[in-house]
PDB file of N, CA and C in Angstrom:
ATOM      1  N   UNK A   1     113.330 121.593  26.073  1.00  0.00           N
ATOM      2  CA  UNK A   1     114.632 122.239  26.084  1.00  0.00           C
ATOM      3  C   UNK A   1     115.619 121.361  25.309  1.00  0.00           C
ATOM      4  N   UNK A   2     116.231 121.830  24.596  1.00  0.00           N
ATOM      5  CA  UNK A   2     117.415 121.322  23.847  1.00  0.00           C
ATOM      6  C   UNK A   2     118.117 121.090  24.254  1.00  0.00           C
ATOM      7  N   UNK A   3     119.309 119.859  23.895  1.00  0.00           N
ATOM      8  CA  UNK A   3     120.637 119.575  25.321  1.00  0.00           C
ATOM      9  C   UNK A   3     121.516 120.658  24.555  1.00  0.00           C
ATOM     10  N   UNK A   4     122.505 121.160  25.616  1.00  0.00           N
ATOM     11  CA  UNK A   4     123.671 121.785  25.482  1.00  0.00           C
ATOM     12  C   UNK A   4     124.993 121.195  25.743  1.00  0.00           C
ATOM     13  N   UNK A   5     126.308 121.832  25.114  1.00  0.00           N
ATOM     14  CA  UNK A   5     126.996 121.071  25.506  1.00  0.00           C
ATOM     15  C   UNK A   5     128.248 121.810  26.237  1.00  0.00           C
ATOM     16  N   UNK A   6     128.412 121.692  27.371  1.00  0.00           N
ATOM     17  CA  UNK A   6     129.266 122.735  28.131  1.00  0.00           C
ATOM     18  C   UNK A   6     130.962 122.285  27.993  1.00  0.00           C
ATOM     19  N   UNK A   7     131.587 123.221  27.882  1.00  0.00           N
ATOM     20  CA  UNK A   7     133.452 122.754  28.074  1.00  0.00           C
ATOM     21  C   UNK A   7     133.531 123.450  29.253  1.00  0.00           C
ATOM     22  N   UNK A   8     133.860 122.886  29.994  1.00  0.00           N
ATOM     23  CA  UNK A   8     134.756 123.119  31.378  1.00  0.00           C
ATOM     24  C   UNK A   8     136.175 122.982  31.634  1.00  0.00           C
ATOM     25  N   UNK A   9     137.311 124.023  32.153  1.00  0.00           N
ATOM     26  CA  UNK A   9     138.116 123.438  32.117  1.00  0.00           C
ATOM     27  C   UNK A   9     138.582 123.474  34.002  1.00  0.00           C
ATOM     28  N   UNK A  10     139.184 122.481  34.244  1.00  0.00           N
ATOM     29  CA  UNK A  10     139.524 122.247  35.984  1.00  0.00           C
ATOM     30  C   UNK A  10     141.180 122.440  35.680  1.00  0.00           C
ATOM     31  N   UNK A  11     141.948 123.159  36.651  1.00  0.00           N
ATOM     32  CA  UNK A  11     142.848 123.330  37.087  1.00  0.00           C
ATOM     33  C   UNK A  11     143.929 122.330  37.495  1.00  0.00           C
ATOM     34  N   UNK A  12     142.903 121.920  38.720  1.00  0.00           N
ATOM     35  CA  UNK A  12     143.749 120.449  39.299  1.00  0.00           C
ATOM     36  C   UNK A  12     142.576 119.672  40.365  1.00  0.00           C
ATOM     37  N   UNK A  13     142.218 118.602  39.456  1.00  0.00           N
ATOM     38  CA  UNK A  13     141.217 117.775  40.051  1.00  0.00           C
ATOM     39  C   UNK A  13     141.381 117.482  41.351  1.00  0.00           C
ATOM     40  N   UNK A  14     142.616 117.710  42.172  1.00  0.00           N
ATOM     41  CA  UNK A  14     142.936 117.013  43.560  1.00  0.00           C
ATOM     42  C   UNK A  14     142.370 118.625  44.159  1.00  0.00           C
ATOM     43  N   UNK A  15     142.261 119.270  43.655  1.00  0.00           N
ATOM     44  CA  UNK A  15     142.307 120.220  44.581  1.00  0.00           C
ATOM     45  C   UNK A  15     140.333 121.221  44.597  1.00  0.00           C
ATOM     46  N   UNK A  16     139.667 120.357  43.410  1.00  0.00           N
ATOM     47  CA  UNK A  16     138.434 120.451  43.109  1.00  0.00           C
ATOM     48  C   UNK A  16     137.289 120.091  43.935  1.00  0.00           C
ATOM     49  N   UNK A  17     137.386 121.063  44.685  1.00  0.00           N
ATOM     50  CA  UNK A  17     136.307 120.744  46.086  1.00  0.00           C
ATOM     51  C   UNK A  17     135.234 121.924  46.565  1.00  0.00           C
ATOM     52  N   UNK A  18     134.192 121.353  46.671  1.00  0.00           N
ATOM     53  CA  UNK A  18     133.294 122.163  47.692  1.00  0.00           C
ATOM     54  C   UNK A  18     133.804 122.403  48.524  1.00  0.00           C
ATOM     55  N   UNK A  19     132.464 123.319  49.492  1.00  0.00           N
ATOM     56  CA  UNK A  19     132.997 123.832  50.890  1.00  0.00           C
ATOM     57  C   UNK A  19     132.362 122.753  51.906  1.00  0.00           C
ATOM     58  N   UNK A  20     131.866 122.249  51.372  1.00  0.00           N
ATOM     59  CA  UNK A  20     131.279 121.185  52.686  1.00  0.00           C
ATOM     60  C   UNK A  20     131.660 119.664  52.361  1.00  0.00           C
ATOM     61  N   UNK A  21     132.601 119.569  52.981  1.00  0.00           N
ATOM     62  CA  UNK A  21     132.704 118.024  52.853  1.00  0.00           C
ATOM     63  C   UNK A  21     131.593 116.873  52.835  1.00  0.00           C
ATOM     64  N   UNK A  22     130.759 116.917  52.886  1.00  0.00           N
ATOM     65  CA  UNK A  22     129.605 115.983  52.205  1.00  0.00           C
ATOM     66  C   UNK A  22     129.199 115.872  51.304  1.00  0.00           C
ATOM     67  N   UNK A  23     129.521 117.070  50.532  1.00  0.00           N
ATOM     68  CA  UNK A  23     128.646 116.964  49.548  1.00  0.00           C
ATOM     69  C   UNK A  23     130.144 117.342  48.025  1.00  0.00           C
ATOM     70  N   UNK A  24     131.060 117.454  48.646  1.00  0.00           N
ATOM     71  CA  UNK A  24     131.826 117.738  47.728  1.00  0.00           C
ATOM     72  C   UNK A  24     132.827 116.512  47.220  1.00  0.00           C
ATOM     73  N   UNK A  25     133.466 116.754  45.703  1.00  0.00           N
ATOM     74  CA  UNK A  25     133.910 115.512  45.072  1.00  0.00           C
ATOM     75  C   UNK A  25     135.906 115.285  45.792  1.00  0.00           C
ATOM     76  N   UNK A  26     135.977 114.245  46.084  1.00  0.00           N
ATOM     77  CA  UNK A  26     137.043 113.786  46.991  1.00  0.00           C
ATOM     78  C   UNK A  26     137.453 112.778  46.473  1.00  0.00           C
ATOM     79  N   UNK A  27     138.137 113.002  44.954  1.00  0.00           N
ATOM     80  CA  UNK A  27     138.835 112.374  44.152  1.00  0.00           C
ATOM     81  C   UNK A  27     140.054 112.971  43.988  1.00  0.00           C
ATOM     82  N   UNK A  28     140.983 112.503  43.043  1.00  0.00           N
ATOM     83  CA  UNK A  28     142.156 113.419  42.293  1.00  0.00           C
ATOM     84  C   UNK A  28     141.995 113.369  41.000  1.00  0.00           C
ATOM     85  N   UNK A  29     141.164 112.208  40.252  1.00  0.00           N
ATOM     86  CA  UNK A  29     141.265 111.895  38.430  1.00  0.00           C
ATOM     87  C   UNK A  29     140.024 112.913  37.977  1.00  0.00           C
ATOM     88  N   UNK A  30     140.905 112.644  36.426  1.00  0.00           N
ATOM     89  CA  UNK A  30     139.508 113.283  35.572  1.00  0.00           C
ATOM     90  C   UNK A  30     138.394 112.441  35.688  1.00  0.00           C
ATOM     91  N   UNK A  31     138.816 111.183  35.610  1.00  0.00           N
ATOM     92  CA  UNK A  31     137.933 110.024  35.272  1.00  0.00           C
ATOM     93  C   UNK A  31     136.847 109.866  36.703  1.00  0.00           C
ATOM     94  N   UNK A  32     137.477 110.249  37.969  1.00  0.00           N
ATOM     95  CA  UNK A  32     136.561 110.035  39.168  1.00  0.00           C
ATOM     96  C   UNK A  32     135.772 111.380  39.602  1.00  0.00           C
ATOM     97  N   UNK A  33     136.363 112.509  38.569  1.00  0.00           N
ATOM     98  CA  UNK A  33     135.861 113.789  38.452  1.00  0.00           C
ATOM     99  C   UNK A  33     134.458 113.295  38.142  1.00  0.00           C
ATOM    100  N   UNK A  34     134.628 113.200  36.364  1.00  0.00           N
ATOM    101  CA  UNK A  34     133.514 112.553  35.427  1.00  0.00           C
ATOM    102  C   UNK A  34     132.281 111.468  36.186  1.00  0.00           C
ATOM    103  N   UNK A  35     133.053 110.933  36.787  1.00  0.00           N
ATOM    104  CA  UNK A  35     131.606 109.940  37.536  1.00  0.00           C
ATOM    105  C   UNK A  35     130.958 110.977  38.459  1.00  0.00           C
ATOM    106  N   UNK A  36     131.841 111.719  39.303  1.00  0.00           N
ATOM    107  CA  UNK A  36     130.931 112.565  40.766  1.00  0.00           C
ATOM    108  C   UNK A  36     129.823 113.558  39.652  1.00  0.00           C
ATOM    109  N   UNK A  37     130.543 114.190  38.454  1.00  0.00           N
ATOM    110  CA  UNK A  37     129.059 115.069  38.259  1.00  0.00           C
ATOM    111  C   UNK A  37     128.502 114.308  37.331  1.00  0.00           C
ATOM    112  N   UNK A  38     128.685 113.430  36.644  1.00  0.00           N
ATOM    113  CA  UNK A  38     127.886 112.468  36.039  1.00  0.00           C
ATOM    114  C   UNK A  38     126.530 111.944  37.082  1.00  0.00           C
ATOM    115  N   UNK A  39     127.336 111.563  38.224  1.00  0.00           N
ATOM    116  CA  UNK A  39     126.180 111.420  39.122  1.00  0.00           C
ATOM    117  C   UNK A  39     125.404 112.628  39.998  1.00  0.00           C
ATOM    118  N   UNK A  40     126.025 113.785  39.692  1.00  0.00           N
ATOM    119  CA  UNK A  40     125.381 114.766  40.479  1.00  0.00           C
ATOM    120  C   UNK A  40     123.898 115.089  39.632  1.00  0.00           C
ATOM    121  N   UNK A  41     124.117 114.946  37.770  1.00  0.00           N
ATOM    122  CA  UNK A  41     123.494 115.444  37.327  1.00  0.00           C
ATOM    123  C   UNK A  41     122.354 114.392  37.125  1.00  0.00           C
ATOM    124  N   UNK A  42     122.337 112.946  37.155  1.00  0.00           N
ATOM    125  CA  UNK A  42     121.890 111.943  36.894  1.00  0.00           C
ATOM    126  C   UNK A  42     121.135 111.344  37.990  1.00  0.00           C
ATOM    127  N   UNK A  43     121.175 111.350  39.563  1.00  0.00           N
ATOM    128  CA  UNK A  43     121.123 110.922  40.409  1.00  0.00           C
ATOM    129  C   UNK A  43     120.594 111.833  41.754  1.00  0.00           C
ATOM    130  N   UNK A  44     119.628 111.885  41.984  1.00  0.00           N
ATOM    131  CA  UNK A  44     119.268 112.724  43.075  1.00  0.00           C
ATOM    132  C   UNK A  44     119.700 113.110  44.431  1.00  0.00           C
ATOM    133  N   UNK A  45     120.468 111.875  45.245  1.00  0.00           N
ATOM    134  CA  UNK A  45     121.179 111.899  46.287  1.00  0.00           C
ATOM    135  C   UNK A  45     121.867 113.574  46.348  1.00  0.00           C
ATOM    136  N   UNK A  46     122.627 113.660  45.591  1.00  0.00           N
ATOM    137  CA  UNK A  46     123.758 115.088  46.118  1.00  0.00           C
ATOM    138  C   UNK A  46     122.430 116.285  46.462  1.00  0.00           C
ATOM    139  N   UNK A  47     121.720 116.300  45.813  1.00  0.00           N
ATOM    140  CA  UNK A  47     120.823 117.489  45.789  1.00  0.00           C
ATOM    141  C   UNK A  47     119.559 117.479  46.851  1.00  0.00           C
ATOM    142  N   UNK A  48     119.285 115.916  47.430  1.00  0.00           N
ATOM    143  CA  UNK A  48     118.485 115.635  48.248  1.00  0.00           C
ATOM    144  C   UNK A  48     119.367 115.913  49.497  1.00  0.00           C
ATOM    145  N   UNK A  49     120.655 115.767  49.431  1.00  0.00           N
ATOM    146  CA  UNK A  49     121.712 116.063  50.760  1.00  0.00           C
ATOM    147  C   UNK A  49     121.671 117.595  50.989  1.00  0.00           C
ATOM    148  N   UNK A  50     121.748 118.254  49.524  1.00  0.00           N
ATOM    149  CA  UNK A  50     122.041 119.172  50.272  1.00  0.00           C
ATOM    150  C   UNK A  50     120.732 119.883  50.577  1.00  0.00           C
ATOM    151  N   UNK A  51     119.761 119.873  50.052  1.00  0.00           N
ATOM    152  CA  UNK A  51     118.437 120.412  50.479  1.00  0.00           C
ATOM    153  C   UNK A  51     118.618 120.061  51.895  1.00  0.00           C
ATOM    154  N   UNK A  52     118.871 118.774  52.694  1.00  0.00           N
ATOM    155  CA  UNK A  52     118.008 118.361  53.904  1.00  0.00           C
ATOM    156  C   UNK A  52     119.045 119.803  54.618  1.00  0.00           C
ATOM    157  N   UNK A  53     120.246 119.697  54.113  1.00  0.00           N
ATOM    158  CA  UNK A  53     121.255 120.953  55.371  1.00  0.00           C
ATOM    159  C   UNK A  53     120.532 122.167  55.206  1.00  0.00           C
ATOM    160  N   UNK A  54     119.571 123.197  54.187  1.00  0.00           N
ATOM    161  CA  UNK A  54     119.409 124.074  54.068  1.00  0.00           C
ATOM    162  C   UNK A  54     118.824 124.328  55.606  1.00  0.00           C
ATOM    163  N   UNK A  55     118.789 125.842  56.000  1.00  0.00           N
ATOM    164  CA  UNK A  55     118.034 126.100  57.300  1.00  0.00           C
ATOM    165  C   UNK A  55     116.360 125.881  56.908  1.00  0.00           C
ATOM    166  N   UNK A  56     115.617 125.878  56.057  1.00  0.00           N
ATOM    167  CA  UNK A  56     114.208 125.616  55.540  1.00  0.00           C
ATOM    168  C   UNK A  56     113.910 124.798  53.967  1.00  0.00           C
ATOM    169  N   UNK A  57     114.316 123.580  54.362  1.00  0.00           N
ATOM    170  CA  UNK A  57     113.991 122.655  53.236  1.00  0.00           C
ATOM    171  C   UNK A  57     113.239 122.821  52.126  1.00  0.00           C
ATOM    172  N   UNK A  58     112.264 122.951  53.085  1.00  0.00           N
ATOM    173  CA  UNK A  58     110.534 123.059  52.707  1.00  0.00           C
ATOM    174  C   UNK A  58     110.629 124.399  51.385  1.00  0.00           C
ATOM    175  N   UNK A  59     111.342 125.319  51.652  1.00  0.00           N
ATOM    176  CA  UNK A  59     111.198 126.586  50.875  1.00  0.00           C
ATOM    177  C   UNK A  59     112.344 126.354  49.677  1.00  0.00           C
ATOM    178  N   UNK A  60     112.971 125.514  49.172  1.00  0.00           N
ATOM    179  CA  UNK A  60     113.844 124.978  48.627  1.00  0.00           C
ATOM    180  C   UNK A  60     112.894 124.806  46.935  1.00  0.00           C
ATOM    181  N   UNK A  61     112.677 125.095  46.332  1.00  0.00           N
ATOM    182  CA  UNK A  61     111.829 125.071  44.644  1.00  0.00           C
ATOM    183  C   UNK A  61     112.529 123.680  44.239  1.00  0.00           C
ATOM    184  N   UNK A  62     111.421 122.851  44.016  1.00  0.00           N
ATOM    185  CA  UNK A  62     111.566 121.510  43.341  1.00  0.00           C
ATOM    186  C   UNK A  62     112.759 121.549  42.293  1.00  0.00           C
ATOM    187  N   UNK A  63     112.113 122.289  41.627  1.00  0.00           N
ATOM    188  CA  UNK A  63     112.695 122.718  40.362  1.00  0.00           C
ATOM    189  C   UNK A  63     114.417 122.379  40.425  1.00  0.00           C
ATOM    190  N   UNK A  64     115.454 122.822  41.110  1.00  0.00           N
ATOM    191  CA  UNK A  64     116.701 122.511  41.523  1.00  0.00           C
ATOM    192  C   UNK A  64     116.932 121.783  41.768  1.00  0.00           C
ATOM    193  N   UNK A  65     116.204 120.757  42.095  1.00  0.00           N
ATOM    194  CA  UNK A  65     116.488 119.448  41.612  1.00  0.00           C
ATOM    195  C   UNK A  65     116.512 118.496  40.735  1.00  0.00           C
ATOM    196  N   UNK A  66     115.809 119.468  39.494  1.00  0.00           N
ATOM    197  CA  UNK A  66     115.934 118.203  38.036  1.00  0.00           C
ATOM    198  C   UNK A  66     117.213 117.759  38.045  1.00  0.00           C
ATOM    199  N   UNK A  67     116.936 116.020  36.778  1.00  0.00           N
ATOM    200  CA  UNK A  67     117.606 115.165  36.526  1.00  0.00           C
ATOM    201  C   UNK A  67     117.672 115.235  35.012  1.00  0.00           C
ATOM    202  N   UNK A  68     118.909 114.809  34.850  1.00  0.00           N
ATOM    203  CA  UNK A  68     119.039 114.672  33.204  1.00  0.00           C
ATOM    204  C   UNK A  68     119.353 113.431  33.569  1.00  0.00           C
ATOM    205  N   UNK A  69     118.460 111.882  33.327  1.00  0.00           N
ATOM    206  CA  UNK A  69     119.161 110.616  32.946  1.00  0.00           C
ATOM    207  C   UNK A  69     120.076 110.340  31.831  1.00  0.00           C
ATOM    208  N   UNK A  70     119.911 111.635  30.779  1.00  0.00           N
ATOM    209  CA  UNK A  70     120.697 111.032  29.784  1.00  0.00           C
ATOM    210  C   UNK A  70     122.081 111.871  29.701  1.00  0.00           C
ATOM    211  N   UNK A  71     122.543 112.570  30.750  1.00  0.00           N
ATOM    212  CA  UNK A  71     123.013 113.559  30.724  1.00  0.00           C
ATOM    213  C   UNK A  71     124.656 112.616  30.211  1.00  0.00           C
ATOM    214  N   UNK A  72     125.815 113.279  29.671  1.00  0.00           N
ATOM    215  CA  UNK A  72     127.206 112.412  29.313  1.00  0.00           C
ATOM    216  C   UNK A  72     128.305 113.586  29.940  1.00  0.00           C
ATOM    217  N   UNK A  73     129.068 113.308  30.599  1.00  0.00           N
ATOM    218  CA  UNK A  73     130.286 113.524  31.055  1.00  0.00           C
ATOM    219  C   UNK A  73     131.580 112.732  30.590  1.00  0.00           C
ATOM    220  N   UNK A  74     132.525 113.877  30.039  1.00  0.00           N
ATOM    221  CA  UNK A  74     133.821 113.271  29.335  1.00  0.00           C
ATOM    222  C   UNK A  74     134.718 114.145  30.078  1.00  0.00           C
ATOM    223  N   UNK A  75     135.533 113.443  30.753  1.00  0.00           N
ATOM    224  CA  UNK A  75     136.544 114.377  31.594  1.00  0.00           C
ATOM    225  C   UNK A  75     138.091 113.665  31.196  1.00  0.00           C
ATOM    226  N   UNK A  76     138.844 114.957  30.889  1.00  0.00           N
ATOM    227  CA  UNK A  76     139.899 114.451  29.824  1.00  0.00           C
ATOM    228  C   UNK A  76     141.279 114.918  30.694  1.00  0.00           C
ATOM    229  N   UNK A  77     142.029 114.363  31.612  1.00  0.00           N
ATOM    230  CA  UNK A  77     143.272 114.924  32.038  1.00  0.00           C
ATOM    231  C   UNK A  77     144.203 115.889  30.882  1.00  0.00           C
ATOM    232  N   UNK A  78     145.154 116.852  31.275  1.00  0.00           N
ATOM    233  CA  UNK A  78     145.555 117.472  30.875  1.00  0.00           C
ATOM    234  C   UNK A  78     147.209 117.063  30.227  1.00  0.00           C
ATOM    235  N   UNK A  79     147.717 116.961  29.582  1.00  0.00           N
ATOM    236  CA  UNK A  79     148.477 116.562  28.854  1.00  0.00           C
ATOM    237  C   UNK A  79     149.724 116.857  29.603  1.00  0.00           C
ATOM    238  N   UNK A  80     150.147 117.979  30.739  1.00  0.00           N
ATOM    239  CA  UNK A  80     150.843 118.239  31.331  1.00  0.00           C
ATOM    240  C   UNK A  80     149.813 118.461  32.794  1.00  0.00           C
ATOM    241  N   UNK A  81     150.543 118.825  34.025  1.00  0.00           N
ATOM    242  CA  UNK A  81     149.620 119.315  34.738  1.00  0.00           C
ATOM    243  C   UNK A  81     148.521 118.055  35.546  1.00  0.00           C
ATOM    244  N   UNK A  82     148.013 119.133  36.633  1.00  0.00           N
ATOM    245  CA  UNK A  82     146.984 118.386  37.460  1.00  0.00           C
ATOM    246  C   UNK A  82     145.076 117.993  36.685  1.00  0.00           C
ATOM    247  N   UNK A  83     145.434 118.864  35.884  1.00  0.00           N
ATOM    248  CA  UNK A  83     144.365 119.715  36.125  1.00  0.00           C
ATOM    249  C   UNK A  83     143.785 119.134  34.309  1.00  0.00           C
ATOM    250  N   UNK A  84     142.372 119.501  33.972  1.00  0.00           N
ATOM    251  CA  UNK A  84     141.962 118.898  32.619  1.00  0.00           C
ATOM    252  C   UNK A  84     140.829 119.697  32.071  1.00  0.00           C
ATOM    253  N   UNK A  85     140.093 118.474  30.848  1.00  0.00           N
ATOM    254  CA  UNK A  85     139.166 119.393  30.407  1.00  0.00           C
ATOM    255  C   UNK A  85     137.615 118.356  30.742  1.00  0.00           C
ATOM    256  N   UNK A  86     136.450 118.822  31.123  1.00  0.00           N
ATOM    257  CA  UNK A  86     135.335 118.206  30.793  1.00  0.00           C
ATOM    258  C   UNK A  86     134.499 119.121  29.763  1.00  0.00           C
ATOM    259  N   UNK A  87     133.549 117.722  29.566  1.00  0.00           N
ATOM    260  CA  UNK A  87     132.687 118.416  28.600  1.00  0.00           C
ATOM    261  C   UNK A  87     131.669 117.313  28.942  1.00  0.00           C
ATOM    262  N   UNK A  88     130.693 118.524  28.953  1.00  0.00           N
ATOM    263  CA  UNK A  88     129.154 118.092  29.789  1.00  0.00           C
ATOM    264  C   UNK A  88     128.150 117.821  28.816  1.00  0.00           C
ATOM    265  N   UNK A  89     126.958 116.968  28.141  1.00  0.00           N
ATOM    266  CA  UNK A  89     125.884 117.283  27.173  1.00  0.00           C
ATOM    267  C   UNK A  89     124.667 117.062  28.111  1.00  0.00           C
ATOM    268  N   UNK A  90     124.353 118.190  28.204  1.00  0.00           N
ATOM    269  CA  UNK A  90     122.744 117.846  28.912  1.00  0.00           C
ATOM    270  C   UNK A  90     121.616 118.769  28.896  1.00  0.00           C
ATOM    271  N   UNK A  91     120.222 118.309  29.397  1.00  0.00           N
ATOM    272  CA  UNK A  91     119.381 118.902  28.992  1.00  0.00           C
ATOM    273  C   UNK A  91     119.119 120.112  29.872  1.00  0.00           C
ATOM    274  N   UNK A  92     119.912 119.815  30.968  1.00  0.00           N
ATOM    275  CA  UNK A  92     119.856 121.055  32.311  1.00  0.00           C
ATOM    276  C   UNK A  92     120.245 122.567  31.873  1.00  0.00           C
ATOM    277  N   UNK A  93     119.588 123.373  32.477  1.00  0.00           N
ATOM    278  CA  UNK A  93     119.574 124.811  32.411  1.00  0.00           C
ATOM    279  C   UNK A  93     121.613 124.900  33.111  1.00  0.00           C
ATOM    280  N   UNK A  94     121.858 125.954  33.169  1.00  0.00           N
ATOM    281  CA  UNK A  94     123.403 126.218  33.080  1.00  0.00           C
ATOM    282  C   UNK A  94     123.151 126.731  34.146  1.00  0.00           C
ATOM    283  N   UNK A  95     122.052 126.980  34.960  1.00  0.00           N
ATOM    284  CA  UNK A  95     122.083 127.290  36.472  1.00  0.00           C
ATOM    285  C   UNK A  95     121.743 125.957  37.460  1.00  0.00           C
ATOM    286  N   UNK A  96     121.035 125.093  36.938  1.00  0.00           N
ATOM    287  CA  UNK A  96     121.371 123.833  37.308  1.00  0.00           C
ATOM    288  C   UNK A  96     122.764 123.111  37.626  1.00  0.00           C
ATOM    289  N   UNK A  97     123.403 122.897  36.444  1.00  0.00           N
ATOM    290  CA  UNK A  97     124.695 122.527  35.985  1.00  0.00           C
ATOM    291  C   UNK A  97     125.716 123.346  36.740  1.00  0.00           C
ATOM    292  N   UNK A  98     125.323 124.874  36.893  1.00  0.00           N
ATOM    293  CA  UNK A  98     126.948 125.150  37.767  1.00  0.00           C
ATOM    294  C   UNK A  98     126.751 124.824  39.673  1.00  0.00           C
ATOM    295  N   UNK A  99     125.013 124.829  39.728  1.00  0.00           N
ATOM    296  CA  UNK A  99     125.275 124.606  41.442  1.00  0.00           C
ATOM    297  C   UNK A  99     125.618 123.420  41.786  1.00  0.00           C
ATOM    298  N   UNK A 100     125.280 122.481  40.861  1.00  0.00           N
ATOM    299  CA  UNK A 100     125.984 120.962  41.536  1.00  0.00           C
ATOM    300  C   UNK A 100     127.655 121.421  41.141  1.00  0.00           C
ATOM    301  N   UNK A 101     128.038 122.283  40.072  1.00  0.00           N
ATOM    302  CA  UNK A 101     129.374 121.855  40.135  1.00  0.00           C
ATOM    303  C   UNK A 101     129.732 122.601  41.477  1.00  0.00           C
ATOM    304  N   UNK A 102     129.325 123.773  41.716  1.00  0.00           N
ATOM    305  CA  UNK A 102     129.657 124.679  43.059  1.00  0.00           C
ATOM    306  C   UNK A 102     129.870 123.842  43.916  1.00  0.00           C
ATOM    307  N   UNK A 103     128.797 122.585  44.193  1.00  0.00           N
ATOM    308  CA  UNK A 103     127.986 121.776  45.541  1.00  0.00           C
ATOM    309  C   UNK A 103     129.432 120.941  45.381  1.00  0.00           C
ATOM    310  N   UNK A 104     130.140 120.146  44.370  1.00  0.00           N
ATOM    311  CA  UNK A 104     131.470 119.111  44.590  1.00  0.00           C
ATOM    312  C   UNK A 104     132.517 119.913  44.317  1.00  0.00           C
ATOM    313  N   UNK A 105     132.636 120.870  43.521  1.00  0.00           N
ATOM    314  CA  UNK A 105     134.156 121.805  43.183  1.00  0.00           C
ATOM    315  C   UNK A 105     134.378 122.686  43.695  1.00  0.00           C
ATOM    316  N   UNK A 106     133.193 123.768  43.904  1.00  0.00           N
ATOM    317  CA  UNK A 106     133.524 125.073  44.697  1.00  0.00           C
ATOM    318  C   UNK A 106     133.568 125.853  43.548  1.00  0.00           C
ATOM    319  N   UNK A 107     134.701 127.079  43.771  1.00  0.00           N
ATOM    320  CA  UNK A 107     135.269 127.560  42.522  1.00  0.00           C
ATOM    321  C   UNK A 107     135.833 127.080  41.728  1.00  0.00           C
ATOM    322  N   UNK A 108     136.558 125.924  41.351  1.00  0.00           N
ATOM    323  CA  UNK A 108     137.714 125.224  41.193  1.00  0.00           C
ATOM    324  C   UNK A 108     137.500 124.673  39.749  1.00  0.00           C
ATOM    325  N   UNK A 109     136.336 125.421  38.941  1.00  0.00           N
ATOM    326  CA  UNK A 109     136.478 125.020  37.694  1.00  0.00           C
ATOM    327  C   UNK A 109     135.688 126.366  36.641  1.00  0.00           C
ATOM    328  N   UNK A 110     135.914 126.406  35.524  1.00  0.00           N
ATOM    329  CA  UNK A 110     136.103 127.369  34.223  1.00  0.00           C
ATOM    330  C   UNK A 110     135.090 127.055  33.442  1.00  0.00           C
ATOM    331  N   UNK A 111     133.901 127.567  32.831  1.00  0.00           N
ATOM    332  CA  UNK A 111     133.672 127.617  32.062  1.00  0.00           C
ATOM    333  C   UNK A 111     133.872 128.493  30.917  1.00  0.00           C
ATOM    334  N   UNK A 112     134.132 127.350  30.071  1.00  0.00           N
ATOM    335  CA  UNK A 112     134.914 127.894  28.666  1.00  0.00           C
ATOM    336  C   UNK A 112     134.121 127.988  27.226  1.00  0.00           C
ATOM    337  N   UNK A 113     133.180 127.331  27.134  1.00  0.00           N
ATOM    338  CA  UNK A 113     132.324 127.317  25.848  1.00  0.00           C
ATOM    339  C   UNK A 113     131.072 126.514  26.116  1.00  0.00           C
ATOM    340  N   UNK A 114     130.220 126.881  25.535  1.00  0.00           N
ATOM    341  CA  UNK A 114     128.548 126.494  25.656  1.00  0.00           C
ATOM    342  C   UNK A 114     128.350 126.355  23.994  1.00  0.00           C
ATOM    343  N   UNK A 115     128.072 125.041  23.657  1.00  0.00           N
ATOM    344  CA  UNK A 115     127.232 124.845  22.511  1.00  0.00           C
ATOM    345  C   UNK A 115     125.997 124.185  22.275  1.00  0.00           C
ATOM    346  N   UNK A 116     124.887 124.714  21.193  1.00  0.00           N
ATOM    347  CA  UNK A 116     124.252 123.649  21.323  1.00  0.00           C
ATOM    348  C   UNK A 116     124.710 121.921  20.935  1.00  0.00           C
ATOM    349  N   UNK A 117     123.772 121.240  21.514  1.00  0.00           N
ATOM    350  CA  UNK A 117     124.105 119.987  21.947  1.00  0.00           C
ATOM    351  C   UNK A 117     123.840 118.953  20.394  1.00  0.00           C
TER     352      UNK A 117
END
């Protein structure tokens, strides 16, 4: 698979949250944005958390849990405002990429353009 490169845009990073406080990002910066899915996408923990809460683990497809080690996150505050732009390059499918963002943001962010990488 070829990397892609996603633009996202967030509203207002303070307010960029999942529904479950464990597993969601509990920052206010772009910059502490950029590390939580940097590590969501890089790092297995968020996705091993949230598997263990599912009601049947076990039935959970490996697969949703790939890793992109090389994956890059650039999260850029907004020139006015709470709120900014990221831009994602990775090798993950775009259904990968939006459930971790679901799993730390919720709704709380836009996708705006998909290129290849």
């Amino acid at each position: 698979m070829l990397p892609q490169r996603y633009y996202l845009g967030i509203d207002d990073f303070s307010r960029a949250r999942g529904s479950d406080p464990e597993l969601s990002f509990d920052g206010g910066s772009a910059e502490s944005f950029g590390a939580a899915l940097l590590s969501a996408l890089r790092d297995p923990a968020l996705f091993k958390t949230w598997k263990a809460k599912q009601a049947d683990p076990e039935a959970i497809e490996d697969s949703l849990g790939m890793l992109d080690p090389h994956a890059k996150v650039l999260a850029k505050p907004a020139r006015t405002g709470h709120g900014g732009d990221v831009e994602v390059l990775t090798m993950l499918p775009h259904s990968i990429l939006s459930h971790r963002l679901r799993l730390i943001a919720g709704s709380n962010w836009t996708l705006r353009d998909v290129r290849a990488g």
